[in-house]
C-alpha atoms as a PDB file:
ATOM      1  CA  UNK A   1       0.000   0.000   0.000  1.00  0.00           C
ATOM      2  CA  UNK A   2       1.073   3.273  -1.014  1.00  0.00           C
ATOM      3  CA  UNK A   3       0.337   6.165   1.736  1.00  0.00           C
ATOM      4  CA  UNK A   4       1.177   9.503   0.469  1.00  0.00           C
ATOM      5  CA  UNK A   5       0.320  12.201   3.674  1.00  0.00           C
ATOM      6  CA  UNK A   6       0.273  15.712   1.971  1.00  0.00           C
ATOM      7  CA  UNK A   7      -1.481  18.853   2.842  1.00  0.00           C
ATOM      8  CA  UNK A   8      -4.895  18.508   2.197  1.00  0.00           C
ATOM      9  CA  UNK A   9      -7.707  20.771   0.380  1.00  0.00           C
ATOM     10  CA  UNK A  10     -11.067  22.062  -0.270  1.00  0.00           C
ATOM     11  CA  UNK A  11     -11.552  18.852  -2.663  1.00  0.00           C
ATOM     12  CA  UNK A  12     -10.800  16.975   0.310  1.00  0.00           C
ATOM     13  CA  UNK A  13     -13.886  18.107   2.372  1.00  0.00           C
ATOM     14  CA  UNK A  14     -16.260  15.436   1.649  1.00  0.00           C
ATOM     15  CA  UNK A  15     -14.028  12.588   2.531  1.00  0.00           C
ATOM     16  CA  UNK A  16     -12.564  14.858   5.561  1.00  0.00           C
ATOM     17  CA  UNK A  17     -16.324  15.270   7.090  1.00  0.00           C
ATOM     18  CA  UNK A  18     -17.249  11.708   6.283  1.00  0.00           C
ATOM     19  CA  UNK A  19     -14.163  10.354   8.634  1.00  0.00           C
ATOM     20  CA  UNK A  20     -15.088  12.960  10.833  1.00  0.00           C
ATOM     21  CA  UNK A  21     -18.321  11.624  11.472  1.00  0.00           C
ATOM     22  CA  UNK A  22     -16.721   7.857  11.896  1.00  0.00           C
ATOM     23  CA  UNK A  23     -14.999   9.329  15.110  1.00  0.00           C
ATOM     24  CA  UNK A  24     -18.195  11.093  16.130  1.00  0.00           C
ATOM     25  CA  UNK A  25     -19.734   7.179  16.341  1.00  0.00           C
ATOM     26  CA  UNK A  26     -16.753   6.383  18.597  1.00  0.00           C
ATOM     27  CA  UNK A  27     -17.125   9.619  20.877  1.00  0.00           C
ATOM     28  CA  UNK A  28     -20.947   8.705  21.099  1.00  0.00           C
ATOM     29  CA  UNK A  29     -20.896   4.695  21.416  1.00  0.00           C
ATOM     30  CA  UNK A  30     -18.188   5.772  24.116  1.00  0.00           C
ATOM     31  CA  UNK A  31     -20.004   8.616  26.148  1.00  0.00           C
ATOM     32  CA  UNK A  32     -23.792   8.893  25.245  1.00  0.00           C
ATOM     33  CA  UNK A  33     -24.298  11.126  28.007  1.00  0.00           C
ATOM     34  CA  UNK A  34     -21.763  13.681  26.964  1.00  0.00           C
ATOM     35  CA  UNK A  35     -21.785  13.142  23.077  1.00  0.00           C
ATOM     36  CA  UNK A  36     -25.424  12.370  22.609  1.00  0.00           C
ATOM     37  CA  UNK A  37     -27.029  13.360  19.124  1.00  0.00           C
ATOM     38  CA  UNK A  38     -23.192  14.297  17.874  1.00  0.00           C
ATOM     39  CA  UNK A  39     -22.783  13.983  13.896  1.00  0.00           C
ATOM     40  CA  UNK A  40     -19.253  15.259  13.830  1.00  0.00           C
ATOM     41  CA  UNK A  41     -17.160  17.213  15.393  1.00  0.00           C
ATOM     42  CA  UNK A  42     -17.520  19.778  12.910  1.00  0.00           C
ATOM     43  CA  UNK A  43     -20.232  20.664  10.195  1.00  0.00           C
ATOM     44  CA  UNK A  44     -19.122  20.241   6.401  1.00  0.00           C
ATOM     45  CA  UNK A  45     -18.939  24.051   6.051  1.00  0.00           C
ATOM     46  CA  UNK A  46     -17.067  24.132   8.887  1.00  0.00           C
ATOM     47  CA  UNK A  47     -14.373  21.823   7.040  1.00  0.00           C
ATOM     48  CA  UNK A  48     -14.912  23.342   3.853  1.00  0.00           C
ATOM     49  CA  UNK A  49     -13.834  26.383   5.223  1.00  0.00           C
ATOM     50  CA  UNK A  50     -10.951  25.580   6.891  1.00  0.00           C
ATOM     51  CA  UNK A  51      -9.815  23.317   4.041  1.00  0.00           C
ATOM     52  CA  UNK A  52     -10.097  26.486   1.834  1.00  0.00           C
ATOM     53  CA  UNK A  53      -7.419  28.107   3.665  1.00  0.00           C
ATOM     54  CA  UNK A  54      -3.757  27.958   2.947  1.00  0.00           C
ATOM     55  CA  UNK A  55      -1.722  26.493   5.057  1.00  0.00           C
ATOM     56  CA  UNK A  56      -4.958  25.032   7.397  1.00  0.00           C
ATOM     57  CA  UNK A  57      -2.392  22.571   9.073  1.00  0.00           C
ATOM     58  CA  UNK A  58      -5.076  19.749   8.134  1.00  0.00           C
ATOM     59  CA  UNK A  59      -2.855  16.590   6.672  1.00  0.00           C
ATOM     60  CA  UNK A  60      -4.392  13.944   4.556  1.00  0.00           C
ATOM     61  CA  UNK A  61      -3.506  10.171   4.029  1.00  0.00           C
ATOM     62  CA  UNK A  62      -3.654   9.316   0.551  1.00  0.00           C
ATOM     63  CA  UNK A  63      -3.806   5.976  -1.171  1.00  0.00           C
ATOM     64  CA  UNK A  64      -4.164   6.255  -4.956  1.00  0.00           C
ATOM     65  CA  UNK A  65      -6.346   9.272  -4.973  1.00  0.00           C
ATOM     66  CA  UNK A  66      -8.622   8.516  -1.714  1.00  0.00           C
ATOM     67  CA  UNK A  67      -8.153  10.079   1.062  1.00  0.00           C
ATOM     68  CA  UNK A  68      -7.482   7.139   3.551  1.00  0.00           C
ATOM     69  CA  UNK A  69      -6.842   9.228   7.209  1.00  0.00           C
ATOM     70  CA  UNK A  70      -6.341  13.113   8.460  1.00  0.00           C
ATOM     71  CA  UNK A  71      -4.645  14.735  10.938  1.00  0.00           C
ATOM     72  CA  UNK A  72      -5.798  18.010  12.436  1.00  0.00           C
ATOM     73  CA  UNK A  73      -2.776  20.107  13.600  1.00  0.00           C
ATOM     74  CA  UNK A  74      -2.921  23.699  15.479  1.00  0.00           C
ATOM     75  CA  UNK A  75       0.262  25.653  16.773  1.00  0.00           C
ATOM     76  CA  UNK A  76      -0.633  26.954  20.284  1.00  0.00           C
ATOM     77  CA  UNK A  77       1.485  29.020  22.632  1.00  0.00           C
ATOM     78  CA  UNK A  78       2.447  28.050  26.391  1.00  0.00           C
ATOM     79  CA  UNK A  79       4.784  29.275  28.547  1.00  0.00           C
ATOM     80  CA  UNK A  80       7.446  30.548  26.290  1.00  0.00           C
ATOM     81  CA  UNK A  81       7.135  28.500  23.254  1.00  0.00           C
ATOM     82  CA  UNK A  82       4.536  26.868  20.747  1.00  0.00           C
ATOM     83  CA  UNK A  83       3.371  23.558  20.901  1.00  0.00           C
ATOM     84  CA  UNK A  84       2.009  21.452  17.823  1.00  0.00           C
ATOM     85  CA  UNK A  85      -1.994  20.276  19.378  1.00  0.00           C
ATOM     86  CA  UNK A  86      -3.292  17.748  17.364  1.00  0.00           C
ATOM     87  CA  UNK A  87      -7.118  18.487  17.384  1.00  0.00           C
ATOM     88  CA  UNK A  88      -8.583  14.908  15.737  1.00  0.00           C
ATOM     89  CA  UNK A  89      -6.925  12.197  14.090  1.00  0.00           C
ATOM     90  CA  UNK A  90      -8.497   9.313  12.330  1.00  0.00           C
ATOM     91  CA  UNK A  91      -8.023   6.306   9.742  1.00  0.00           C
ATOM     92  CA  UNK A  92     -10.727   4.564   7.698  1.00  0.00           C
ATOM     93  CA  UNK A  93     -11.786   1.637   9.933  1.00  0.00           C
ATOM     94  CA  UNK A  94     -11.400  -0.896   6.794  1.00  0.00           C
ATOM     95  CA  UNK A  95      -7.724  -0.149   6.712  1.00  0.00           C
ATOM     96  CA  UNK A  96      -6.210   0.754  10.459  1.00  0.00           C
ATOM     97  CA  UNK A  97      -3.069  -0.987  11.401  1.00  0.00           C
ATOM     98  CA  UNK A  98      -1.346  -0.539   8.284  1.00  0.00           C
ATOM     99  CA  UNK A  99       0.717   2.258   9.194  1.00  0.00           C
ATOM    100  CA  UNK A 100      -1.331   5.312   8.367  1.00  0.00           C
ATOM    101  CA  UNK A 101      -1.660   6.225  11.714  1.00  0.00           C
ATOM    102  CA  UNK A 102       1.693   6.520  11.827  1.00  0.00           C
ATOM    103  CA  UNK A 103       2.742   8.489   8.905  1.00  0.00           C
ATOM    104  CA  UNK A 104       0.412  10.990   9.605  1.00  0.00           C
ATOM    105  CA  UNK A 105       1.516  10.998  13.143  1.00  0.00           C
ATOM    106  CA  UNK A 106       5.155  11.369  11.782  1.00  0.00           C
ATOM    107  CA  UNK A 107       4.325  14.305   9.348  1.00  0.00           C
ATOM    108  CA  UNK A 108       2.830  16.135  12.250  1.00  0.00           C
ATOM    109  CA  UNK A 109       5.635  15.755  14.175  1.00  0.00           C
ATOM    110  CA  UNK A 110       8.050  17.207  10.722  1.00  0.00           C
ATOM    111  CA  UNK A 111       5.621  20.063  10.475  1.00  0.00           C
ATOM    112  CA  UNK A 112       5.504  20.693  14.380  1.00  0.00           C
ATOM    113  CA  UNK A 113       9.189  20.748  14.204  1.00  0.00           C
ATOM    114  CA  UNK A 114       9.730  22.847  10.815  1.00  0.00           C
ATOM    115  CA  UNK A 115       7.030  25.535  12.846  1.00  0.00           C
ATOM    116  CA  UNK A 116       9.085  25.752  15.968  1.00  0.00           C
ATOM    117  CA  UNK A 117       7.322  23.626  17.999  1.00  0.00           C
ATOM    118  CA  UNK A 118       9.032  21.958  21.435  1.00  0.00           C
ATOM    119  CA  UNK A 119       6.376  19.319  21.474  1.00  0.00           C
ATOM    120  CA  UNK A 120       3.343  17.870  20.486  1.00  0.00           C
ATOM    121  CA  UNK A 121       0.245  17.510  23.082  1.00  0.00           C
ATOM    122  CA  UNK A 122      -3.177  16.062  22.008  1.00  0.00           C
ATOM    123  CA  UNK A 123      -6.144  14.637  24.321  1.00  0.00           C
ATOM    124  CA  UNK A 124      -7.580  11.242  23.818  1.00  0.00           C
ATOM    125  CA  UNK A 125     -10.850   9.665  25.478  1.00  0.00           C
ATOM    126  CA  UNK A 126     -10.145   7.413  28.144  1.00  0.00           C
ATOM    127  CA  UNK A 127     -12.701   4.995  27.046  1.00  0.00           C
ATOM    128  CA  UNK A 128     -11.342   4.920  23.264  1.00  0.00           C
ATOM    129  CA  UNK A 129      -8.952   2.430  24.094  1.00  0.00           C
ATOM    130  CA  UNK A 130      -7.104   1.511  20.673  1.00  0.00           C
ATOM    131  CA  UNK A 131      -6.468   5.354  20.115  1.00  0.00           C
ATOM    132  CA  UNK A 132      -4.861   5.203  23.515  1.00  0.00           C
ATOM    133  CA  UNK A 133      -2.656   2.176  22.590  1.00  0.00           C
ATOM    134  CA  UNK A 134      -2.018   3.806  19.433  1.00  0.00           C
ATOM    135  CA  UNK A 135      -0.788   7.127  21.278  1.00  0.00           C
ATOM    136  CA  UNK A 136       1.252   5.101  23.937  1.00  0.00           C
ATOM    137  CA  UNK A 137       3.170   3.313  21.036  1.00  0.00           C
ATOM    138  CA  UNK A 138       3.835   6.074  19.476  1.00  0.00           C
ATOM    139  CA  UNK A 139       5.527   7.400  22.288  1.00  0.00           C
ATOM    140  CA  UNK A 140       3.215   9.885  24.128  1.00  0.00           C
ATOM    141  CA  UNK A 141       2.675   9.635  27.682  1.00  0.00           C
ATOM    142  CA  UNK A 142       0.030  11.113  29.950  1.00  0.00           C
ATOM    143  CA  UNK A 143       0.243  14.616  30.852  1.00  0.00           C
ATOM    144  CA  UNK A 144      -2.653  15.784  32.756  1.00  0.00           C
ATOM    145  CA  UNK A 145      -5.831  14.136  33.818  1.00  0.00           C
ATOM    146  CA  UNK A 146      -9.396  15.151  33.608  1.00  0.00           C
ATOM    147  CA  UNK A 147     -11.205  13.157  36.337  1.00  0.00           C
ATOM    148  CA  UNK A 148     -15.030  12.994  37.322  1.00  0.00           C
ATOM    149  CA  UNK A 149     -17.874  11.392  39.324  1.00  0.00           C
ATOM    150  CA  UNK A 150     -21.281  10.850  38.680  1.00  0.00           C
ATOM    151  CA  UNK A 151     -23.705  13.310  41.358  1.00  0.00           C
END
C-alpha cells in the first residue's frame, strides 16, 4: 500500500467530514451522556472552510487518490514557546493498522518541528482504548488528567 500524507484541500472536504463523522460514532458509542445526538465534530462548512485556507495545518492520508486518514494540527502558545496540538486524528476503519496512523503521526511531528514547535500535546478519550494504545506506542505519555464522578 502506497500512503502519500500531503497537505490537504477544499476537494478533500467530503471525505474529511465523512471520517469525521466515523470518530463522532466512537465519541458517542463511548459517552452517550456527553456526546449524545453528535454527527461530527464539525459541520461540512465548517471543514470546507478551513480546508479552503492555505496552510490550514489539516494533513491527509492518501492511497491512490482517496483520502485514507487526516490529521488536524494547530500551533498553540504556552509558557514561552509553541506547541504542535493535534485536534482529531483518524483512519478509515477498513484499513487501520497498516501504518497510516503513523505516517500521519510522523508528518505532524516534521511540520511541528519545521514551525518551531518543542512538542506535540493532544487529548484522547479514556474509554477509546485503541487510540490510547495507538498514542502510547507512538511514544506519548500522559500529561494531565481530567477526572469525574457521577452526582
Amino acid at each position: 500500500m502506497n500512503v502519500t500524507v500531503r497537505p490537504s484541500n477544499i476537494s478533500d472536504a467530503i471525505s474529511v467530514h465523512r471520517l469525521l463523522c466515523i470518530i463522532a460514532d466512537i465519541h458517542r458509542n463511548g459517552r452517550e451522556d456527553i456526546f449524545h445526538g453528535l454527527q461530527s465534530k464539525y459541520t461540512i462548512e465548517q471543514v470546507k472552510e478551513r480546508l479552503s485556507k492555505q496552510d490550514n495545518g489539516v494533513f491527509v492520508a492518501d492511497i491512490n487518490g482517496t483520502v485514507a486518514g487526516y490529521i488536524f494540527c494547530d500551533i498553540i502558545t504556552e509558557g514561552n514557546g509553541t506547541t504542535l496540538y493535534i485536534d482529531d486524528l483518524c483512519v478509515d476503519p477498513e484499513i487501520r493498522k497498516q501504518g497510516i496512523g503513523k505516517a500521519l503521526m510522523d508528518y505532524a511531528v516534521s511540520y511541528g518541528k519545521q514551525c518551531g514547535c518543542r512538542m506535540l500535546m493532544l487529548n484522547v478519550w479514556e474509554f477509546n482504548e485503541n487510540a490510547v494504545r495507538f498514542y502510547e506506542k507512538y511514544g506519548l505519555t500522559t500529561r494531565s488528567r481530567h477526572m469525574e464522578i457521577k452526582i
